[in-house]
PDB file of N, CA and C in Angstrom:
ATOM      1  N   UNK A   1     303.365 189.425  97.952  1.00  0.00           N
ATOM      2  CA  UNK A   1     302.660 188.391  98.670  1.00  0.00           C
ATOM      3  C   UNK A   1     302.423 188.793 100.128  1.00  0.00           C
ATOM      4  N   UNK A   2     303.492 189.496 100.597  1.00  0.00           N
ATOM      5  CA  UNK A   2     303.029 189.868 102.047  1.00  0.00           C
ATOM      6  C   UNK A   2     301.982 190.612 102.415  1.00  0.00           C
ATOM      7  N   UNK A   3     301.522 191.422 101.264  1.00  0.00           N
ATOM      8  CA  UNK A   3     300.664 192.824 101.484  1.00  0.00           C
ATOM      9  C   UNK A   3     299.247 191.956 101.151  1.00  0.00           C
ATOM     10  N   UNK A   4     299.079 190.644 100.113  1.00  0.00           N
ATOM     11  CA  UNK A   4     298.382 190.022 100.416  1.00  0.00           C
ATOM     12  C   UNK A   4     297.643 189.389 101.515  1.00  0.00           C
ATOM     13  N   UNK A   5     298.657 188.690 102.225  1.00  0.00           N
ATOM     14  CA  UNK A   5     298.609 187.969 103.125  1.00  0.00           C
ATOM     15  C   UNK A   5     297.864 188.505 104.447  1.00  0.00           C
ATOM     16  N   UNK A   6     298.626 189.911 104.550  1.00  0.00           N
ATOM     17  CA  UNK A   6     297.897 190.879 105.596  1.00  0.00           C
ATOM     18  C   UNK A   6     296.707 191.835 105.220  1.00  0.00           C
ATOM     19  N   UNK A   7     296.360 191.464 104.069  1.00  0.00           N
ATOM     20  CA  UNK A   7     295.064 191.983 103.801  1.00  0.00           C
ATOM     21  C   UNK A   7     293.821 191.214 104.374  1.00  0.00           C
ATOM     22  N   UNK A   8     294.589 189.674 103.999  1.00  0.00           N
ATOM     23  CA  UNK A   8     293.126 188.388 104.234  1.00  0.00           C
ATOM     24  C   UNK A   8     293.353 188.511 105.470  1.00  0.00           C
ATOM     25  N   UNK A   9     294.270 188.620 106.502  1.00  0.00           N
ATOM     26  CA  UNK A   9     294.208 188.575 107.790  1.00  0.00           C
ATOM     27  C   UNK A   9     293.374 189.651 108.301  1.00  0.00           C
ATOM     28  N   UNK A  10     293.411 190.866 107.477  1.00  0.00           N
ATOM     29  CA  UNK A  10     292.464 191.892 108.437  1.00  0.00           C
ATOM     30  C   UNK A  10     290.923 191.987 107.865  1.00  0.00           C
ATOM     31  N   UNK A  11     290.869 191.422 106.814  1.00  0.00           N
ATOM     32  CA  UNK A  11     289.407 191.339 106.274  1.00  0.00           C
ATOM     33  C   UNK A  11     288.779 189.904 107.321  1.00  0.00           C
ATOM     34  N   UNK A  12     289.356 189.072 107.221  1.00  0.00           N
ATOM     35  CA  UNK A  12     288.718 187.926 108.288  1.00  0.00           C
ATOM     36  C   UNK A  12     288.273 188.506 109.624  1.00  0.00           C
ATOM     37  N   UNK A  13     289.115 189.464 110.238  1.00  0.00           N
ATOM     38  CA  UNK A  13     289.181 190.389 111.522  1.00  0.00           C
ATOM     39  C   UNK A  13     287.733 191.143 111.187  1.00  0.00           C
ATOM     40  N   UNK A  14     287.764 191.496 109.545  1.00  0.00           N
ATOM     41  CA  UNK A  14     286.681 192.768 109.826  1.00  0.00           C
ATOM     42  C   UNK A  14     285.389 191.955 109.431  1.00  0.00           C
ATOM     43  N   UNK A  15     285.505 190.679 108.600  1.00  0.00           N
ATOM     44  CA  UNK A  15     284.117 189.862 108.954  1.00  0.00           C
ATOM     45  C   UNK A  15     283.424 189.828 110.080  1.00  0.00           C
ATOM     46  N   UNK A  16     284.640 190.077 111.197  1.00  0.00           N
ATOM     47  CA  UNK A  16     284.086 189.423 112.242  1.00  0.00           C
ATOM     48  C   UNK A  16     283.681 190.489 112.894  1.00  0.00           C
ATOM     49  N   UNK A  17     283.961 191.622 112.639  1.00  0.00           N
ATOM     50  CA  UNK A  17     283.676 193.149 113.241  1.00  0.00           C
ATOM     51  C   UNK A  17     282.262 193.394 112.301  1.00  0.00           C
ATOM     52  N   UNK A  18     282.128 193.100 111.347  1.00  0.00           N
ATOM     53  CA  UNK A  18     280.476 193.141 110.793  1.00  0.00           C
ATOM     54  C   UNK A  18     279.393 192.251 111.601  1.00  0.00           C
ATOM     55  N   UNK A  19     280.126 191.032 111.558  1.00  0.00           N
ATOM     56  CA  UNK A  19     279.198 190.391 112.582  1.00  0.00           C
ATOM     57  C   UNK A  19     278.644 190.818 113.673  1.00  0.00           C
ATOM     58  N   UNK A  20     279.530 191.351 114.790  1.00  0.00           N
ATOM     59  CA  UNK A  20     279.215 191.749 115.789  1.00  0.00           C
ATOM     60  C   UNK A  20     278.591 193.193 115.566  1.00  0.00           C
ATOM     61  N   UNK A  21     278.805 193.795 114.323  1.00  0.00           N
ATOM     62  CA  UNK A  21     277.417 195.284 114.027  1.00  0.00           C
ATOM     63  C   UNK A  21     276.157 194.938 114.483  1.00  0.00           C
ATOM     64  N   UNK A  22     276.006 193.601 113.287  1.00  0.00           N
ATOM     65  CA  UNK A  22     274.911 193.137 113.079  1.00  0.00           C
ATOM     66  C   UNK A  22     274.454 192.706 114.153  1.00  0.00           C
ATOM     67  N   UNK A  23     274.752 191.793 115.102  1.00  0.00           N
ATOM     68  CA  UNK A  23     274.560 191.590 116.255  1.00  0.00           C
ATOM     69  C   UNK A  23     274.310 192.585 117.473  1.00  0.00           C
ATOM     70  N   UNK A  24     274.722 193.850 117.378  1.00  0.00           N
ATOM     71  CA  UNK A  24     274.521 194.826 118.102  1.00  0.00           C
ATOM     72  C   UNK A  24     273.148 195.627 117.236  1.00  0.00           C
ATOM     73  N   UNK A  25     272.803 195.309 116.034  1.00  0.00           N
ATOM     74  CA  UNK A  25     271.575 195.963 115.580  1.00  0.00           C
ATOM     75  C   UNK A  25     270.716 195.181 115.817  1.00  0.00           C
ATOM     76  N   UNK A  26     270.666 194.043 115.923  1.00  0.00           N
ATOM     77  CA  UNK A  26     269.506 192.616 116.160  1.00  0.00           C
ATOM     78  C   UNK A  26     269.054 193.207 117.668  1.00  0.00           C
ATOM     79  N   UNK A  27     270.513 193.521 118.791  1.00  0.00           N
ATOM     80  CA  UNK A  27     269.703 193.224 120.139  1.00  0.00           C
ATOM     81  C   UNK A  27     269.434 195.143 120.469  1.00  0.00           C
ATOM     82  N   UNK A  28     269.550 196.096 119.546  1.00  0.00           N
ATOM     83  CA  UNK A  28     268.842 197.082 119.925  1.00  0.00           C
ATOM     84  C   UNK A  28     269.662 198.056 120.773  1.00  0.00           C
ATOM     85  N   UNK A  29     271.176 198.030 120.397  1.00  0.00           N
ATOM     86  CA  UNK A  29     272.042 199.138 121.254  1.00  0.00           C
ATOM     87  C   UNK A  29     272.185 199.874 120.877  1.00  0.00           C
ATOM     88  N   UNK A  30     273.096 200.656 121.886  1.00  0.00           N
ATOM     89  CA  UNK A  30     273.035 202.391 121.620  1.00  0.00           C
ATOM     90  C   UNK A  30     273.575 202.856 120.476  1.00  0.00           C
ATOM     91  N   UNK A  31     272.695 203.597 119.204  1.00  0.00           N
ATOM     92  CA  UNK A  31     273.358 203.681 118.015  1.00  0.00           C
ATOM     93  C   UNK A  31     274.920 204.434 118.136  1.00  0.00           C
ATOM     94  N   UNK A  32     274.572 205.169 119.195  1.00  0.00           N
ATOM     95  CA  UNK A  32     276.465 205.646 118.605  1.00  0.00           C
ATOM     96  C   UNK A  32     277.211 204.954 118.824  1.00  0.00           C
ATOM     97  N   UNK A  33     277.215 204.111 119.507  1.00  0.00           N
ATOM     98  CA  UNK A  33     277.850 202.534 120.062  1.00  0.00           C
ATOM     99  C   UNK A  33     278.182 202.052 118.510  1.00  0.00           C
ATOM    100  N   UNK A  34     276.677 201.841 117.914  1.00  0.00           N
ATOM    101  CA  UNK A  34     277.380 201.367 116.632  1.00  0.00           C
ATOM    102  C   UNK A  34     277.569 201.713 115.402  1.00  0.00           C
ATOM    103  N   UNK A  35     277.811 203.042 115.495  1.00  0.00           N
ATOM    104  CA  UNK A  35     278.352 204.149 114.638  1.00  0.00           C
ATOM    105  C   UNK A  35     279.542 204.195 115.125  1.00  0.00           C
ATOM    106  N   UNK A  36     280.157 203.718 115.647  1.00  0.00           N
ATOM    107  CA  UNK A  36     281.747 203.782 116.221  1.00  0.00           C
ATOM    108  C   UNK A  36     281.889 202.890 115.334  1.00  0.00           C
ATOM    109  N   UNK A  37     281.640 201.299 115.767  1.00  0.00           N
ATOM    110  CA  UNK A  37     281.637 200.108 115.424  1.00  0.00           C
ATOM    111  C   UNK A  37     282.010 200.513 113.473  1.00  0.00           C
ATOM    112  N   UNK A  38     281.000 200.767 113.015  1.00  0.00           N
ATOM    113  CA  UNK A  38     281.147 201.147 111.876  1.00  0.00           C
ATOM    114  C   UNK A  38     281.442 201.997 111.331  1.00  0.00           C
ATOM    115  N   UNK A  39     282.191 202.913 111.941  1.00  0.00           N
ATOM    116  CA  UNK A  39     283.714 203.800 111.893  1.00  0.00           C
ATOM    117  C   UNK A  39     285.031 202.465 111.401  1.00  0.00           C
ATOM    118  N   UNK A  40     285.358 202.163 112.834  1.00  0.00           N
ATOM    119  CA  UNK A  40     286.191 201.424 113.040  1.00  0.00           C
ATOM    120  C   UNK A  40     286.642 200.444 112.092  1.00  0.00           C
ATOM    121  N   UNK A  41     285.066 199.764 111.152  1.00  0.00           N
ATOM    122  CA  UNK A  41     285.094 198.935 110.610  1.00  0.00           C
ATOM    123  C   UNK A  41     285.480 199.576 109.045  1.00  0.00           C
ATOM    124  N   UNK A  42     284.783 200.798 108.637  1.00  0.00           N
ATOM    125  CA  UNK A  42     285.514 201.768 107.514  1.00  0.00           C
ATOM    126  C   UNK A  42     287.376 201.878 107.367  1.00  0.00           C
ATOM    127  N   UNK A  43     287.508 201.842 108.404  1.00  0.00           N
ATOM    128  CA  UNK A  43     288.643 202.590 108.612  1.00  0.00           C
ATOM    129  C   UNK A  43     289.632 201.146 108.327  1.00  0.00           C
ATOM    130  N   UNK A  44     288.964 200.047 108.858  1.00  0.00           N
ATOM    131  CA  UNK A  44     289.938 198.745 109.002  1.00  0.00           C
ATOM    132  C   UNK A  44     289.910 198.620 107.252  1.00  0.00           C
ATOM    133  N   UNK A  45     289.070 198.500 106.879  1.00  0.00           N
ATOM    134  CA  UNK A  45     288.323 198.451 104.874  1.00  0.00           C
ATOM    135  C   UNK A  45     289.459 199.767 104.779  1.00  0.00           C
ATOM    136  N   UNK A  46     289.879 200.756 104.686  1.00  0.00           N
ATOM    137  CA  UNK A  46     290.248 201.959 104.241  1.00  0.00           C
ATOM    138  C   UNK A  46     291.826 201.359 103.909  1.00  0.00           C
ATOM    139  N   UNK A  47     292.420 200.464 105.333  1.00  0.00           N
ATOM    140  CA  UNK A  47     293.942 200.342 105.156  1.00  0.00           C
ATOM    141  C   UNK A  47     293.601 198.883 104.680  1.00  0.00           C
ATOM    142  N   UNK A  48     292.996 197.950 104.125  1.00  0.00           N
ATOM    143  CA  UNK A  48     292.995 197.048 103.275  1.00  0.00           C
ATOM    144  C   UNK A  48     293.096 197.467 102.212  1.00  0.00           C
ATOM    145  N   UNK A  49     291.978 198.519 101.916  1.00  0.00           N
ATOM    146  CA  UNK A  49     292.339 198.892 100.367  1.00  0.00           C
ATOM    147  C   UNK A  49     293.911 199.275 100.062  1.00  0.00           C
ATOM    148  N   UNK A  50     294.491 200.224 101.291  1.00  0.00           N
ATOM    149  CA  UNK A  50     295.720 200.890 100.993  1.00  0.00           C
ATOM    150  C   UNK A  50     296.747 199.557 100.576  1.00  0.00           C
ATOM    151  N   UNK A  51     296.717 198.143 101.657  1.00  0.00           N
ATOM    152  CA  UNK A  51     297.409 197.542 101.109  1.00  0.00           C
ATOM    153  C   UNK A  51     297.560 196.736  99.771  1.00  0.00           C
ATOM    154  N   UNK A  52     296.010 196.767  99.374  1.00  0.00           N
ATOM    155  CA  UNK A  52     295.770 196.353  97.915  1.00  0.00           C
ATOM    156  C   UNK A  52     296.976 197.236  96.962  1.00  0.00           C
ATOM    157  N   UNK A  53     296.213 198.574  97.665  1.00  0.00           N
ATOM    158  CA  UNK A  53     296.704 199.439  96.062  1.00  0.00           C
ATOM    159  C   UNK A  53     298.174 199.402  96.191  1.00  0.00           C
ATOM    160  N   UNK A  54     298.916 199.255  97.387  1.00  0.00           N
ATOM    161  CA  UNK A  54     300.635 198.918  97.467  1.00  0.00           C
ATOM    162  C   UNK A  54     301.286 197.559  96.395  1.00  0.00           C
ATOM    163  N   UNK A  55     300.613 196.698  97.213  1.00  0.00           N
ATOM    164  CA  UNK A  55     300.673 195.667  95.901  1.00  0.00           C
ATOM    165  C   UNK A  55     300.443 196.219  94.913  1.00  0.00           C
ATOM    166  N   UNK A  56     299.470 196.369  94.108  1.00  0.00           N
ATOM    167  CA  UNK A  56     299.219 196.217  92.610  1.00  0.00           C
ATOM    168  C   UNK A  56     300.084 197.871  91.924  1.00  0.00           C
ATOM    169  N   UNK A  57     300.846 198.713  92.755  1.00  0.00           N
ATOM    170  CA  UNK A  57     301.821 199.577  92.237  1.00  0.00           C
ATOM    171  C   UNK A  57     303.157 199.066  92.386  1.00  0.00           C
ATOM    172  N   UNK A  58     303.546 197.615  93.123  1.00  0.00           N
ATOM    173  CA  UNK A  58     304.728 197.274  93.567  1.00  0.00           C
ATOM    174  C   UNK A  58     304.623 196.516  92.176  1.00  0.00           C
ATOM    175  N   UNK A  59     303.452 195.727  91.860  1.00  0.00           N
ATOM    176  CA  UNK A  59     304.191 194.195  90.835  1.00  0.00           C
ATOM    177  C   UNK A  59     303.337 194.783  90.095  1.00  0.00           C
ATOM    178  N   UNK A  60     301.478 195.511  89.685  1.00  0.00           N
ATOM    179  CA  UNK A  60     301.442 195.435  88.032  1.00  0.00           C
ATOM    180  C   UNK A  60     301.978 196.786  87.755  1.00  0.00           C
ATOM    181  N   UNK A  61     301.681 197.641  88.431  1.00  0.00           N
ATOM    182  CA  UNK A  61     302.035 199.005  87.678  1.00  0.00           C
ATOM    183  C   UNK A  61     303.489 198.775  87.486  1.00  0.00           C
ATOM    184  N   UNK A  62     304.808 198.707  88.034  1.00  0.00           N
ATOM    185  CA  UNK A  62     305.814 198.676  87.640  1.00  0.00           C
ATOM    186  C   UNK A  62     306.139 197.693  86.387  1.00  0.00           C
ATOM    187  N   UNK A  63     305.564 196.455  86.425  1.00  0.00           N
ATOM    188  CA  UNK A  63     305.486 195.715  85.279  1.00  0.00           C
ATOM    189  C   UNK A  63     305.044 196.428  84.119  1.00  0.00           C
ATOM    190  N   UNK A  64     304.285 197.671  83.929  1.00  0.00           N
ATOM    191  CA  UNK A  64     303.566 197.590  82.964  1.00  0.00           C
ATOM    192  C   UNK A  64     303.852 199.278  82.411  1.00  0.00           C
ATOM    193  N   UNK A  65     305.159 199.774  83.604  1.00  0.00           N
ATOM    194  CA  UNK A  65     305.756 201.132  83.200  1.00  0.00           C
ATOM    195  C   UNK A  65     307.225 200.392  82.537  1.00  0.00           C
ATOM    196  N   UNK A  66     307.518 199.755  82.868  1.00  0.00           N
ATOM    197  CA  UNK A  66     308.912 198.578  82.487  1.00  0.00           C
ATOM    198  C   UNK A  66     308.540 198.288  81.259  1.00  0.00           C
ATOM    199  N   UNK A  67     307.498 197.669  81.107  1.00  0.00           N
ATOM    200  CA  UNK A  67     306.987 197.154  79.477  1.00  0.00           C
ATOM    201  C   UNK A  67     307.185 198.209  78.524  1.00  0.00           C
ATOM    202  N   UNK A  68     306.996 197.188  77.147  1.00  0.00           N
ATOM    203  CA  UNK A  68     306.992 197.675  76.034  1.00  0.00           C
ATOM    204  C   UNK A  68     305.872 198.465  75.568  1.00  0.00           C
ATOM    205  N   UNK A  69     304.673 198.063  76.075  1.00  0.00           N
ATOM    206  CA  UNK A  69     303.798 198.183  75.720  1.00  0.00           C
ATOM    207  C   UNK A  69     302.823 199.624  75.969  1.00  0.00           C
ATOM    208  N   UNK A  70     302.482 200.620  75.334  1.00  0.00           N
ATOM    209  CA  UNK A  70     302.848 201.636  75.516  1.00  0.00           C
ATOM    210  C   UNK A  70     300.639 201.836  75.849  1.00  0.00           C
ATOM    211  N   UNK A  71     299.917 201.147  75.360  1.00  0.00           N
ATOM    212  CA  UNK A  71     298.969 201.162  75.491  1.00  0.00           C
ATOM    213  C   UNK A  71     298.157 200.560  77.274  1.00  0.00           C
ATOM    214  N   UNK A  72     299.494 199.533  77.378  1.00  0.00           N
ATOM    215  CA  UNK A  72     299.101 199.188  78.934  1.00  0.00           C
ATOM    216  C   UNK A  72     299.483 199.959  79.870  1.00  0.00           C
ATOM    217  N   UNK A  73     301.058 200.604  79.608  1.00  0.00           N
ATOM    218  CA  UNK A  73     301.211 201.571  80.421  1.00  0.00           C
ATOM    219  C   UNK A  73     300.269 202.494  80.620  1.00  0.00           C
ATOM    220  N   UNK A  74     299.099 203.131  79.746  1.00  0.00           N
ATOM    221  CA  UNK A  74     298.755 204.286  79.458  1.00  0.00           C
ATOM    222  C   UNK A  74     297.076 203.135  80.720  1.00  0.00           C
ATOM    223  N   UNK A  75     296.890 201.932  80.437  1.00  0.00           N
ATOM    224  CA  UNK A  75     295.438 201.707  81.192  1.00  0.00           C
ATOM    225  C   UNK A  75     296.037 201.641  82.315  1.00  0.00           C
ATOM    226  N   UNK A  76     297.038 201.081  82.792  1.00  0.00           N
ATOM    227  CA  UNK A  76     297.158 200.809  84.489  1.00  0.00           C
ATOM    228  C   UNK A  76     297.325 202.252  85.125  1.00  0.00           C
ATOM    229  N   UNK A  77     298.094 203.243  84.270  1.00  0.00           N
ATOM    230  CA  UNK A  77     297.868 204.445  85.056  1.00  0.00           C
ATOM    231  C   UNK A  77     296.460 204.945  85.022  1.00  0.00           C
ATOM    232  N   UNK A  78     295.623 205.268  83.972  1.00  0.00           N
ATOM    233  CA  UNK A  78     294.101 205.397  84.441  1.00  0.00           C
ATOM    234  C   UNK A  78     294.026 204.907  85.122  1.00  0.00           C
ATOM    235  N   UNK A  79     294.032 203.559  85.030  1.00  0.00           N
ATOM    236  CA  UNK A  79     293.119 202.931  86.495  1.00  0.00           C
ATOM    237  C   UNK A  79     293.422 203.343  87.615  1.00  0.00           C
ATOM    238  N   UNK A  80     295.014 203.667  87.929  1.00  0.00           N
ATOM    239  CA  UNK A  80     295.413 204.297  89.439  1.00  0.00           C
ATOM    240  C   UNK A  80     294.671 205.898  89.041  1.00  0.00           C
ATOM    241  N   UNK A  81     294.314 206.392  88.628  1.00  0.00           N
ATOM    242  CA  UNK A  81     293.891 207.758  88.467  1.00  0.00           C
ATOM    243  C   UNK A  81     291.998 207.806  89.140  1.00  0.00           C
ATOM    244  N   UNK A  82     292.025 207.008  88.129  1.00  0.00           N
ATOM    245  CA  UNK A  82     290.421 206.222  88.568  1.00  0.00           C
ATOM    246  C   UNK A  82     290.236 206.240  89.958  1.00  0.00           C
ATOM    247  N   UNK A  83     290.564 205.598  90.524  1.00  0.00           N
ATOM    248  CA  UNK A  83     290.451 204.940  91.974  1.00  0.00           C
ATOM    249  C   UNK A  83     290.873 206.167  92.730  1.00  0.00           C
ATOM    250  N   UNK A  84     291.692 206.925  92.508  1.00  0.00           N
ATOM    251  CA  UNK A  84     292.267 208.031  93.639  1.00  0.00           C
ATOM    252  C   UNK A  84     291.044 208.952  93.140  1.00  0.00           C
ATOM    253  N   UNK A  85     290.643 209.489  91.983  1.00  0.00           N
ATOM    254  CA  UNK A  85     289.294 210.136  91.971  1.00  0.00           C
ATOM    255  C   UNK A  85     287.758 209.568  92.778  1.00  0.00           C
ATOM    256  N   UNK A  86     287.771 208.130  92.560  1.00  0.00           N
ATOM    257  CA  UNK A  86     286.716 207.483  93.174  1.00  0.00           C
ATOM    258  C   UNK A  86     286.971 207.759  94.640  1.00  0.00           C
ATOM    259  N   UNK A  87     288.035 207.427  95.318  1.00  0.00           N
ATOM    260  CA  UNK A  87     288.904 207.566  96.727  1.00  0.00           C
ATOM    261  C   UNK A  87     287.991 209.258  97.146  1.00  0.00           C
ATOM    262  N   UNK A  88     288.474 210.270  96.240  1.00  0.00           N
ATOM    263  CA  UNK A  88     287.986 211.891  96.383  1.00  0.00           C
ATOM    264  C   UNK A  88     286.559 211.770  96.673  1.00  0.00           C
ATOM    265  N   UNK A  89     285.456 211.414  95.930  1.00  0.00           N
ATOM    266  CA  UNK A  89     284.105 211.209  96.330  1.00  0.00           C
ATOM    267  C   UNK A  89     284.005 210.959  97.529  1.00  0.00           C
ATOM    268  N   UNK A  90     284.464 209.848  98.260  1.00  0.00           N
ATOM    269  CA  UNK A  90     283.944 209.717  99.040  1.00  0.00           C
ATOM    270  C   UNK A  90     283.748 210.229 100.714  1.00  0.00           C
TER     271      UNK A  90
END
């Protein structure tokens, strides 16, 4: 719940850091000005995701290496496989 909690807190933060992009593209400033901006704003998105993926290896993946179930174990690890390949693309 905590890693939740501080996720919505920094995504509300980074709403508000899109806003003000957008607002700096409406009135016509200096693009590297807001190529920072949207650095900054990647980077804030980059450690949200990280705290997502902490959660969901703290409570489902351990739930689902604990389990019986030998077919879920086998999707939740794809899926963490998935995402760290998708993560590589980019």
């Amino acid at each position: 719940m905590k890693h939740a909690e501080e996720a919505a807190k920094r995504l509300r933060t980074i709403e508000g850091h899109i806003r003000g992009i957008q607002k700096m593209v409406d009135n016509g400033e200096y693009c590297i000005d807001i190529i920072r901006q949207i650095q900054a704003t990647q980077s804030a998105l980059n450690k949200v995701s990280q705290l997502v993926l902490e959660q969901h290896m703290h409570e489902c993946v351990i739930t689902a290496v604990r389990g019986e179930d030998a077919n879920e174990r086998e999707r939740v690890l794809s899926e963490i496989a998935e995402v760290y390949e998708a993560a590589m693309k980019v």
